[in-house]
C-alpha atoms as a PDB file:
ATOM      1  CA  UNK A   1       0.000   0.000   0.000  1.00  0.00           C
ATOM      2  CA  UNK A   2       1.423   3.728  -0.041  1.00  0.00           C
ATOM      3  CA  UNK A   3       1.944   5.429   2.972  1.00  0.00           C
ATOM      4  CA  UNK A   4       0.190   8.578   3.844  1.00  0.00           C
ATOM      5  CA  UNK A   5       2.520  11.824   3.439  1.00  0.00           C
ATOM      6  CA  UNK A   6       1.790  14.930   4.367  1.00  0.00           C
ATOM      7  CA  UNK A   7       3.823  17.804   2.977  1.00  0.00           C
ATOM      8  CA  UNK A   8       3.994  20.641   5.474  1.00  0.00           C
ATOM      9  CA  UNK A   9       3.180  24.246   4.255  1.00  0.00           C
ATOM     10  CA  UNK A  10       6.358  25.911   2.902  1.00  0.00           C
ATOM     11  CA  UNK A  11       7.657  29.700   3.274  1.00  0.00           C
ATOM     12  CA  UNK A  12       9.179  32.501   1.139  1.00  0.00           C
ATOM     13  CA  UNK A  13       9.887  35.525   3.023  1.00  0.00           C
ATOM     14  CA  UNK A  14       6.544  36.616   4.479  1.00  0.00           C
ATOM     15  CA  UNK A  15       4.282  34.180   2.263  1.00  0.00           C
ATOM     16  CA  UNK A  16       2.978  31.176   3.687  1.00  0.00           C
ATOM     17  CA  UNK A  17       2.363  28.690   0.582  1.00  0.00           C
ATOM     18  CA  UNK A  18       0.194  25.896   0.724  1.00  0.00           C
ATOM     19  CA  UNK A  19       0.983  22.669  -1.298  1.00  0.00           C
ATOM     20  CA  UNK A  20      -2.744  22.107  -2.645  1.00  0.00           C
ATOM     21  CA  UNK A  21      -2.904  25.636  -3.986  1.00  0.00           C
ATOM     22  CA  UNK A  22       0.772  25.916  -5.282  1.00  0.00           C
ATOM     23  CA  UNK A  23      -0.071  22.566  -7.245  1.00  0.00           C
ATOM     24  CA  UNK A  24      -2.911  24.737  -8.434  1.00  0.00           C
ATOM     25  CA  UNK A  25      -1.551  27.579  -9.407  1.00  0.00           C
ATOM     26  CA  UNK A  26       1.322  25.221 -11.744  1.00  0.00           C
ATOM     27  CA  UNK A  27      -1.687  23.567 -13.248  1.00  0.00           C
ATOM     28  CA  UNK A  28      -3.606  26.750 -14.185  1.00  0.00           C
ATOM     29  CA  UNK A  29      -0.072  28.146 -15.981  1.00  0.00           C
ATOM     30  CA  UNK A  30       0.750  25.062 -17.506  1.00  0.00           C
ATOM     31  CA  UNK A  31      -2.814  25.169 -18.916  1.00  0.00           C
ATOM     32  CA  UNK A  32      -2.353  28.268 -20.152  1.00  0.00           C
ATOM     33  CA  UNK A  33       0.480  27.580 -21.991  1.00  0.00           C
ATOM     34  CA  UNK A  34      -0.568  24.098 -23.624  1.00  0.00           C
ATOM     35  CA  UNK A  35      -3.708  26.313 -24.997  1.00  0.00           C
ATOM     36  CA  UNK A  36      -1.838  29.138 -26.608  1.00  0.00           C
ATOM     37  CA  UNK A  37       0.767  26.448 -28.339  1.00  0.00           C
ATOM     38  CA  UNK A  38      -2.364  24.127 -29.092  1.00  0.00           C
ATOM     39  CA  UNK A  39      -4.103  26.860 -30.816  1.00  0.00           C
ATOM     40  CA  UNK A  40      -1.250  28.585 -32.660  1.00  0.00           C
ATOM     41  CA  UNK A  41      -0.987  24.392 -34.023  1.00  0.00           C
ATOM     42  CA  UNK A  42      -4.632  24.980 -35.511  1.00  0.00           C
ATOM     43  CA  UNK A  43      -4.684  28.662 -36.424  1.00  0.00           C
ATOM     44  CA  UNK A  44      -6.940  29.709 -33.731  1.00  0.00           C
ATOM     45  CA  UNK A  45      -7.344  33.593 -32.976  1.00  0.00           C
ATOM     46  CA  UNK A  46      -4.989  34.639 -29.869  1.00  0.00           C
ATOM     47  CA  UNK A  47      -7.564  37.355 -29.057  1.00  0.00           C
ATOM     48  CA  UNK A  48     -10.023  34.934 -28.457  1.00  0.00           C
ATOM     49  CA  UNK A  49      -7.712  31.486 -26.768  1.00  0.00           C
ATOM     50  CA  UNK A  50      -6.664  34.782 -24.120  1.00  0.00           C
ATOM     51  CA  UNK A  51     -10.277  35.325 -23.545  1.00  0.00           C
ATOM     52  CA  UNK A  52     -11.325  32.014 -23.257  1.00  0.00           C
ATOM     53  CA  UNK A  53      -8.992  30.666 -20.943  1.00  0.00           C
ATOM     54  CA  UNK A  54      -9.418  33.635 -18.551  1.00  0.00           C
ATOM     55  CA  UNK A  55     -13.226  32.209 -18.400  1.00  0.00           C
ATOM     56  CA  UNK A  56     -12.266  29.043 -18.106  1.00  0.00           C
ATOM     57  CA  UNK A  57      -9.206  30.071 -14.820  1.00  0.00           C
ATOM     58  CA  UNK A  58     -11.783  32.528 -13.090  1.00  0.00           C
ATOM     59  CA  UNK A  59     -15.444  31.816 -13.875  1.00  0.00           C
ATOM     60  CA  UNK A  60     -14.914  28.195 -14.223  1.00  0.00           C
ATOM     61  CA  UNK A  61     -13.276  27.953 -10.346  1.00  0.00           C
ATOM     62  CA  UNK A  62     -15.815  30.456  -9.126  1.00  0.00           C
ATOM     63  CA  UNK A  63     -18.608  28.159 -10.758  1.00  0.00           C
ATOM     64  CA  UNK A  64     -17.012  25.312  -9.047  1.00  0.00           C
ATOM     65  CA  UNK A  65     -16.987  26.596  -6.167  1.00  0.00           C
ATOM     66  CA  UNK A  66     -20.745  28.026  -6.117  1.00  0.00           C
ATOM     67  CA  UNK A  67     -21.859  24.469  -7.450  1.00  0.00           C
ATOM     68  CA  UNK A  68     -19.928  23.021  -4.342  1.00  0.00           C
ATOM     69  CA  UNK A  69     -21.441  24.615  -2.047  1.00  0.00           C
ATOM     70  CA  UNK A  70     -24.975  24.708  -3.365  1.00  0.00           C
ATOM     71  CA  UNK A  71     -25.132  20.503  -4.280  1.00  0.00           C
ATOM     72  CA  UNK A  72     -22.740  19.451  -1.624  1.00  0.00           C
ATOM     73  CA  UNK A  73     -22.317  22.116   1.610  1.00  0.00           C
ATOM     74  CA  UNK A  74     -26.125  24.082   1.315  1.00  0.00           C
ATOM     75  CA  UNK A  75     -26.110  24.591   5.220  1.00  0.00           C
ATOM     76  CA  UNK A  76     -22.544  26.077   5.186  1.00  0.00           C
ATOM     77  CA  UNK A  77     -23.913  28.638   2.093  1.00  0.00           C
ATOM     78  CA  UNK A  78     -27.110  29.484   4.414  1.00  0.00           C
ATOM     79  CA  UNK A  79     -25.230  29.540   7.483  1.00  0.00           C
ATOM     80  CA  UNK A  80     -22.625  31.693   5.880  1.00  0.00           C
ATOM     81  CA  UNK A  81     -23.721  33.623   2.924  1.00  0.00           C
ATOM     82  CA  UNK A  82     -20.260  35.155   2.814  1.00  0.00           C
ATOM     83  CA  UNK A  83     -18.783  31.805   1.898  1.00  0.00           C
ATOM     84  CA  UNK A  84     -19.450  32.057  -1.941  1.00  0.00           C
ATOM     85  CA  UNK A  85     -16.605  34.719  -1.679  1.00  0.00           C
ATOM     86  CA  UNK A  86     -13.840  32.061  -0.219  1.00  0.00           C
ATOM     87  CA  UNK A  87     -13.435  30.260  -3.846  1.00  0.00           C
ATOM     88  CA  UNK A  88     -10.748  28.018  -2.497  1.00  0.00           C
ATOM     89  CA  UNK A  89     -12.449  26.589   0.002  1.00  0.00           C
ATOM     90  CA  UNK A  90     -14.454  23.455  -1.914  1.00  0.00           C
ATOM     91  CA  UNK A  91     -14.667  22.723  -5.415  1.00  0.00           C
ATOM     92  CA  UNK A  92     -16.810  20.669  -7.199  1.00  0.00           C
ATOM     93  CA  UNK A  93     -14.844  19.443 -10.688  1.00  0.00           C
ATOM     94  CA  UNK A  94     -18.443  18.745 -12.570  1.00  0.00           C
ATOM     95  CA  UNK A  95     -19.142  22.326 -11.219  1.00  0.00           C
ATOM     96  CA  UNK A  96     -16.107  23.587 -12.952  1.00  0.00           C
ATOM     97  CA  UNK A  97     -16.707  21.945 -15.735  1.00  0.00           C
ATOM     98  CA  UNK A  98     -20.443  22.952 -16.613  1.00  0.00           C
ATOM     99  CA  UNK A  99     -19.701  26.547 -15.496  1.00  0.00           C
ATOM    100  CA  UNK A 100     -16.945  26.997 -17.896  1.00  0.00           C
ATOM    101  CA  UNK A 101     -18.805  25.443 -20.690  1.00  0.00           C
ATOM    102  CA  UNK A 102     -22.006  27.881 -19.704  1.00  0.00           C
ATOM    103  CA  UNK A 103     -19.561  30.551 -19.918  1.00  0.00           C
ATOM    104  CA  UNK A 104     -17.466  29.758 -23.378  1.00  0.00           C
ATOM    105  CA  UNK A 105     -20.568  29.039 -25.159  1.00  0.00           C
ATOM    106  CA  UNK A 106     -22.239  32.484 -24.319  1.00  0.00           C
ATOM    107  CA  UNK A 107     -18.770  34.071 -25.324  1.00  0.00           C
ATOM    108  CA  UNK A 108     -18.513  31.968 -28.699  1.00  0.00           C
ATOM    109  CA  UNK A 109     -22.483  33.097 -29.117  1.00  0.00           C
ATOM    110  CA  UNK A 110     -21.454  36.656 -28.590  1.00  0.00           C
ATOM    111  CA  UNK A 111     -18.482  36.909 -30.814  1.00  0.00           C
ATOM    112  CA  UNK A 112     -20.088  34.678 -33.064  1.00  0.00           C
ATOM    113  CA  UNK A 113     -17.513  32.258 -33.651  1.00  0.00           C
ATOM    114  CA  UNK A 114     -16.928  28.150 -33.912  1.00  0.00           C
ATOM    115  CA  UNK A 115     -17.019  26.717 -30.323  1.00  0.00           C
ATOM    116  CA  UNK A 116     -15.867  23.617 -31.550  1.00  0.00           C
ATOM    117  CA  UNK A 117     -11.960  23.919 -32.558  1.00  0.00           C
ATOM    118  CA  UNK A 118     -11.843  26.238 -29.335  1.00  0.00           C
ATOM    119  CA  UNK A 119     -13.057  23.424 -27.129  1.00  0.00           C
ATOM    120  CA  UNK A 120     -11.037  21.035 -28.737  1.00  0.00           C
ATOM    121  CA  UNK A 121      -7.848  22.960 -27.984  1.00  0.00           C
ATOM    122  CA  UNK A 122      -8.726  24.286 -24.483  1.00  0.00           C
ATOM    123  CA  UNK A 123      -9.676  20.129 -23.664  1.00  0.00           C
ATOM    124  CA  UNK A 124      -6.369  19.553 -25.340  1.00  0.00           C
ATOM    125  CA  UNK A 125      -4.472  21.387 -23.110  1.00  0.00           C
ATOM    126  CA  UNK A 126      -6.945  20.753 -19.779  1.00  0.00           C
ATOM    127  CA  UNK A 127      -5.843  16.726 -19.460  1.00  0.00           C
ATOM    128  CA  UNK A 128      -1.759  17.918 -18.205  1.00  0.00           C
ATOM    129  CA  UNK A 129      -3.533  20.085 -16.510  1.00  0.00           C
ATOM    130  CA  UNK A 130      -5.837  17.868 -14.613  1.00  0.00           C
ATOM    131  CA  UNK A 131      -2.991  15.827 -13.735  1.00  0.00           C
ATOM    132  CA  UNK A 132      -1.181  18.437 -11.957  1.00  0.00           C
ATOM    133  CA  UNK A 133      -4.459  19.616 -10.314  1.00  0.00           C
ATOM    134  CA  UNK A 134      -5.153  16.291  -9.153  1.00  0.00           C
ATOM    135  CA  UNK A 135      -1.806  16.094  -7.675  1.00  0.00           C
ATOM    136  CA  UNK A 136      -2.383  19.042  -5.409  1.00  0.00           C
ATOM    137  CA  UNK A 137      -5.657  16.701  -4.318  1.00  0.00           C
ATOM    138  CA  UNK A 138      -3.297  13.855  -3.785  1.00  0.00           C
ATOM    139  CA  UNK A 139      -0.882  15.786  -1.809  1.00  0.00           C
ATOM    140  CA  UNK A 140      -3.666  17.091   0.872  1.00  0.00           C
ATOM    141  CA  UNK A 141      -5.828  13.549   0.994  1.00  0.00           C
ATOM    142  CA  UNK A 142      -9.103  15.710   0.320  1.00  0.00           C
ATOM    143  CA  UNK A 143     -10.794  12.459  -1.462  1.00  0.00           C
ATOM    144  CA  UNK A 144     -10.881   9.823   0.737  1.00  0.00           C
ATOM    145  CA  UNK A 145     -12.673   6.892  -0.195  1.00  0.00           C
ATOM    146  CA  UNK A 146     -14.004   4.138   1.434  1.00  0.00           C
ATOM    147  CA  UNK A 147     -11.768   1.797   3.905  1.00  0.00           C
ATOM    148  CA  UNK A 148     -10.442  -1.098   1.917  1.00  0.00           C
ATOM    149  CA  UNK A 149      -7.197  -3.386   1.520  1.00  0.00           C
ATOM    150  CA  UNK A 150      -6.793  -2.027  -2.089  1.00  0.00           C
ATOM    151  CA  UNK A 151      -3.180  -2.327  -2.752  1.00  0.00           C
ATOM    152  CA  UNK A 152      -2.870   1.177  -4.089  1.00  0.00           C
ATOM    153  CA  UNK A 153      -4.815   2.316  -1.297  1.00  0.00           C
ATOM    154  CA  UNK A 154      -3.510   5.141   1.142  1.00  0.00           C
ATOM    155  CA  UNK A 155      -2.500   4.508   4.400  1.00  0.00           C
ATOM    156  CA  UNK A 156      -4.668   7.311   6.586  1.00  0.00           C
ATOM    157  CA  UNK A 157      -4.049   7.388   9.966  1.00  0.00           C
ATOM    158  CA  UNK A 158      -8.146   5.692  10.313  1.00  0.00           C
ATOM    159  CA  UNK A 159      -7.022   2.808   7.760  1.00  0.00           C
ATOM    160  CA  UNK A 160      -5.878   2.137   4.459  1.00  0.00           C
ATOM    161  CA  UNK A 161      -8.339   3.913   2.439  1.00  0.00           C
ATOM    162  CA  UNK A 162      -8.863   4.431  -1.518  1.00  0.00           C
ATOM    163  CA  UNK A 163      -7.419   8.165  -2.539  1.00  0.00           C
ATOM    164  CA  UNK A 164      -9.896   9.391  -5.541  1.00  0.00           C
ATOM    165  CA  UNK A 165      -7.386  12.046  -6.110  1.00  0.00           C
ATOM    166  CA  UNK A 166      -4.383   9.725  -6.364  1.00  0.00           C
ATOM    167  CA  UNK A 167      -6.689   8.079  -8.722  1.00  0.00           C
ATOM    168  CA  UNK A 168      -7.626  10.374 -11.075  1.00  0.00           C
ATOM    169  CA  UNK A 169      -3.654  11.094 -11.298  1.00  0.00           C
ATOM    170  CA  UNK A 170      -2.909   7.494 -12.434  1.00  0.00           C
ATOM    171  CA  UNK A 171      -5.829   7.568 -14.591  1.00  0.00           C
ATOM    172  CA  UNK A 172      -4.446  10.857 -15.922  1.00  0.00           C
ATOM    173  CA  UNK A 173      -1.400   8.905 -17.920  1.00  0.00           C
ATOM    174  CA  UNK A 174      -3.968   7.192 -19.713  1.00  0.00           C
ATOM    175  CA  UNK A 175      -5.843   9.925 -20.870  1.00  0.00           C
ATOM    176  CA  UNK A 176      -2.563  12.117 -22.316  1.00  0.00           C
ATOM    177  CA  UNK A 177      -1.244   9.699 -24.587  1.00  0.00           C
ATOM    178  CA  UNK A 178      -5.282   9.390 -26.213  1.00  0.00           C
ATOM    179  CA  UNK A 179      -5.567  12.892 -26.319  1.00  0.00           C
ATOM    180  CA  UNK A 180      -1.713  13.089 -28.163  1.00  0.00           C
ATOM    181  CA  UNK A 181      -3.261  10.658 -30.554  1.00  0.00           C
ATOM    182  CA  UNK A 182      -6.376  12.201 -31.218  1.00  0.00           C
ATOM    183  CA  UNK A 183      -4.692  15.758 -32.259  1.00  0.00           C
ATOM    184  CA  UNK A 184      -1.817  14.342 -33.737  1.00  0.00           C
ATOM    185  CA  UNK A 185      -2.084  15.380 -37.104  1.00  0.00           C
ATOM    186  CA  UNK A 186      -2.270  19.424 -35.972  1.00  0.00           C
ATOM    187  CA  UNK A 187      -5.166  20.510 -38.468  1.00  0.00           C
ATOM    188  CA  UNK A 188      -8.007  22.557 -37.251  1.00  0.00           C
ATOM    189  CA  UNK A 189     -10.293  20.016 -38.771  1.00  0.00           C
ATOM    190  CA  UNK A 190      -8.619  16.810 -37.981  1.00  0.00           C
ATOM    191  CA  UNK A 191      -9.751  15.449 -36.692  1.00  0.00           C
ATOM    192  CA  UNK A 192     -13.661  16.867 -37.052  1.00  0.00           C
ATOM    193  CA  UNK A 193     -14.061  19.899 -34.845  1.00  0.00           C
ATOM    194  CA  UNK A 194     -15.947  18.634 -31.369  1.00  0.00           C
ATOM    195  CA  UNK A 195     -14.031  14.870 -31.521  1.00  0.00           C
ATOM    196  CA  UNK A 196     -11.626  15.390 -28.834  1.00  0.00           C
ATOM    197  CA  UNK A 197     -14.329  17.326 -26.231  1.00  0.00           C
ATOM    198  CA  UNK A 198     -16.215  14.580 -26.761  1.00  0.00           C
ATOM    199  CA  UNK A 199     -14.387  11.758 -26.408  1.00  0.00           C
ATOM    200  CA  UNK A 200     -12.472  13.283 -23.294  1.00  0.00           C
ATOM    201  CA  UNK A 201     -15.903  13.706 -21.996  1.00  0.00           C
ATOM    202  CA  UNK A 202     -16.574   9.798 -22.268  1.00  0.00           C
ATOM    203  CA  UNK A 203     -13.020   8.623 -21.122  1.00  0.00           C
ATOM    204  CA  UNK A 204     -13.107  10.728 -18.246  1.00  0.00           C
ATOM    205  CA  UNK A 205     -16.656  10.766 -17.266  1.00  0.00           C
ATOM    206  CA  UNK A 206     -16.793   6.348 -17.244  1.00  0.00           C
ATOM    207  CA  UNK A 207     -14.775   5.674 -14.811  1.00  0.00           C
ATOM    208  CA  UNK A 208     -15.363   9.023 -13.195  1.00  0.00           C
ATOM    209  CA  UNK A 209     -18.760   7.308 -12.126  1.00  0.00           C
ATOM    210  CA  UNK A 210     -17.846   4.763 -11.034  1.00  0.00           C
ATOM    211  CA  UNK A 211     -15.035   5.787  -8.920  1.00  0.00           C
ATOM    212  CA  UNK A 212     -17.620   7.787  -7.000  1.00  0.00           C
ATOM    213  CA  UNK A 213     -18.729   4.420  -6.083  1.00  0.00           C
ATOM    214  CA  UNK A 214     -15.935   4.362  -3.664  1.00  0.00           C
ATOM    215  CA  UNK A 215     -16.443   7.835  -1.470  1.00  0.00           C
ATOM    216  CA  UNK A 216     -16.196   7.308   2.141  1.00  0.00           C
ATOM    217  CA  UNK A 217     -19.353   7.784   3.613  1.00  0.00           C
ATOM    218  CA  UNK A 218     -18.366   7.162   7.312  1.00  0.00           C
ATOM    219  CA  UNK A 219     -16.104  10.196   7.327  1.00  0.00           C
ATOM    220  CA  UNK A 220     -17.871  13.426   8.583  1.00  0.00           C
ATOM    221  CA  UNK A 221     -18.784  16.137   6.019  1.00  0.00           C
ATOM    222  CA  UNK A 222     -19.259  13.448   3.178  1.00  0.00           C
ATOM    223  CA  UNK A 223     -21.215  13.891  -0.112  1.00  0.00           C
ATOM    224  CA  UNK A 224     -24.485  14.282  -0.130  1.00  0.00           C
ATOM    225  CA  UNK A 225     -26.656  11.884  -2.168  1.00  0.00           C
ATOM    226  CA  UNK A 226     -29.029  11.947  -4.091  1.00  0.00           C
ATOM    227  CA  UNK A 227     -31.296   8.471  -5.089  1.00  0.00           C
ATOM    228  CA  UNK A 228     -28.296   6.870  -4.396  1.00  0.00           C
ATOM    229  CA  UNK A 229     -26.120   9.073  -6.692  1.00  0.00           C
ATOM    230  CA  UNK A 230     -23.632  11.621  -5.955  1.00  0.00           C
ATOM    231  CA  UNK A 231     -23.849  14.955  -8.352  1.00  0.00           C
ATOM    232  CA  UNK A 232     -20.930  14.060  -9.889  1.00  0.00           C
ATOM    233  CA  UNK A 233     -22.508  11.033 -11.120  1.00  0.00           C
ATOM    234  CA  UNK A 234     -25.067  12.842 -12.435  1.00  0.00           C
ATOM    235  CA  UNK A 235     -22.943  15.323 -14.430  1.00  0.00           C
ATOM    236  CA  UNK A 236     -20.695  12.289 -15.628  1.00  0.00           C
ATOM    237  CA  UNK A 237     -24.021  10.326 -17.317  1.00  0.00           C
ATOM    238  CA  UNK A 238     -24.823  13.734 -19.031  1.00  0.00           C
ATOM    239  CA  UNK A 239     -20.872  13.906 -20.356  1.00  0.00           C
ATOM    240  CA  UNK A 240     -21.473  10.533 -21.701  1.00  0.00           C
ATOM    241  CA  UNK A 241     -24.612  11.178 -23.173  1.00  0.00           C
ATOM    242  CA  UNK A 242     -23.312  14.246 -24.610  1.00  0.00           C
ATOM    243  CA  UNK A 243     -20.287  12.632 -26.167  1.00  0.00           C
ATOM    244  CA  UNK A 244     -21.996   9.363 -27.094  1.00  0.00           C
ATOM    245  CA  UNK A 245     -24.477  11.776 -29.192  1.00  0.00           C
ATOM    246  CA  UNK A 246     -22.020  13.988 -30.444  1.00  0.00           C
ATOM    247  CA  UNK A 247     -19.958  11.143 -32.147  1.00  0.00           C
ATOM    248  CA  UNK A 248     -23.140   9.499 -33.112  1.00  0.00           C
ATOM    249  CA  UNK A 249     -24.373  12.569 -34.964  1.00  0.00           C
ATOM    250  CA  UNK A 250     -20.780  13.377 -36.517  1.00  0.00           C
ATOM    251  CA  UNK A 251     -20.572   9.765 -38.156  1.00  0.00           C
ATOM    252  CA  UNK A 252     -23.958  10.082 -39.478  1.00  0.00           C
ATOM    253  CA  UNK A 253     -23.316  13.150 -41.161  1.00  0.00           C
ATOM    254  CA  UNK A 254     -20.114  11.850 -42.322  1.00  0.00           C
ATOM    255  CA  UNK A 255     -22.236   9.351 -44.286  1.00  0.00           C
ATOM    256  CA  UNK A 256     -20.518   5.839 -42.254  1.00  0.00           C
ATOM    257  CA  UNK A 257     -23.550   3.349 -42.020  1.00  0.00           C
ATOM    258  CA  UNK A 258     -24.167   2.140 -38.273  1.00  0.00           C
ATOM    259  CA  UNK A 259     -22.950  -1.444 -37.709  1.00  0.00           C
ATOM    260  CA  UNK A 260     -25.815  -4.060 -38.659  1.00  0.00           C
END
């Protein structure tokens, strides 16, 4: 099993930095980044890749954090109204996720141009991204799971326990080499505009669901369900269904017969 670390809080000068939001803070720029060069590949407009990620850093964690509190922590949002200010403290990633696709799609809508080959470069660049984030989850132990004798469970100081962050990291060097693949030939419409969102959306929303499966329940403070669902869950059979359709729809109108 691997042993539970904790990495202390570290200091420069006067500033107290936090591993969790360090971690972060190198996703976010490293995001950033992989966008730009992604859409300068594909001949995207810089104007509007610098617009679109700042919706994506900013609304899309404020969303997150809104959706978080709302779905998961409603008595800590009536309690403390003032909360929805304190963005770092809870995220939901299906949160971030809708919120920044609410956002983008008004701003394509309003500058009336292709979402598609934006949201293929932006979910290009988001997988490194998520693996980074994730480790920042992995660092703090903010997903437990369920106790279990896993053997890449963590060893918390309750029990060895399944680490959802931890997962999502190893799961992460899955999805970067299929996401290399799928952009691999560097064209704007190769493949179609709209493949890579939604295949991401199915490879990470699968076993997304069922990896909520294993959430610690016993631990105070745990997610709320709903029918036997967590939100997440929810949000990952809509990504599937969204994807599925998508793909569906793009090989029909690519004129490939369905399989008899």
């Amino acid at each position: 099993m691997i042993p539970y670390i904790e990495i202390p809080p570290f200091k420069i000068g006067p500033l107290v930095i936090q591993p969790f939001g360090f971690l972060v803070c190198v996703a976010i720029i490293l995001g950033g980044f992989l966008f730009h060069w992604r859409a300068r590949q594909v001949g995207l407009a810089r104007e509007h890749v610098r617009n679109i990620f700042r919706i994506c850093a900013f609304l899309g964690i404020f969303g997150s954090h809104v959706i978080h509190l709302v779905v998961y922590h409603p008595q800590t949002l009536a309690r403390d109204p003032w909360s929805l200010l304190r963005f770092w403290d809870g995220m939901s990633s299906l949160g971030g996720f809708f919120s920044a696709f609410l956002f983008v799609s008004l701003y394509v809508r309003w500058k009336k141009i292709d979402f598609l080959p934006y949201a293929d470069a932006a979910v290009y660049a988001f997988v490194p991204l998520w693996m980074v984030a994730r480790m920042g989850c992995a660092v703090v132990h903010d997903h437990p799971g369920r106790l279990t004798r896993f053997p890449l469970a963590v060893r918390f100081p309750d029990g060895p326990r399944h680490d959802l962050g931890l997962y999502e990291v190893f799961l992460s060097l899955l999805w970067i080499p299929l996401v290399l693949w799928l952009g691999r030939k560097k064209q704007i419409d190769d493949p179609p505009g709209g493949t890579i969102l939604s295949v991401m959306s199915i490879a990470y929303a699968v076993p997304r669901f069922f990896l909520d499966f294993l959430r610690a329940t016993d631990l105070p403070g745990h997610d709320v369900r709903y029918f036997g669902f967590t939100f997440a869950q929810y949000g990952c059979l809509l990504m599937i269904a969204a994807g599925g359709w998508f793909l569906w729809k793009q090989r029909r109108s690519a004129g490939v017969p369905d399989p008899a």
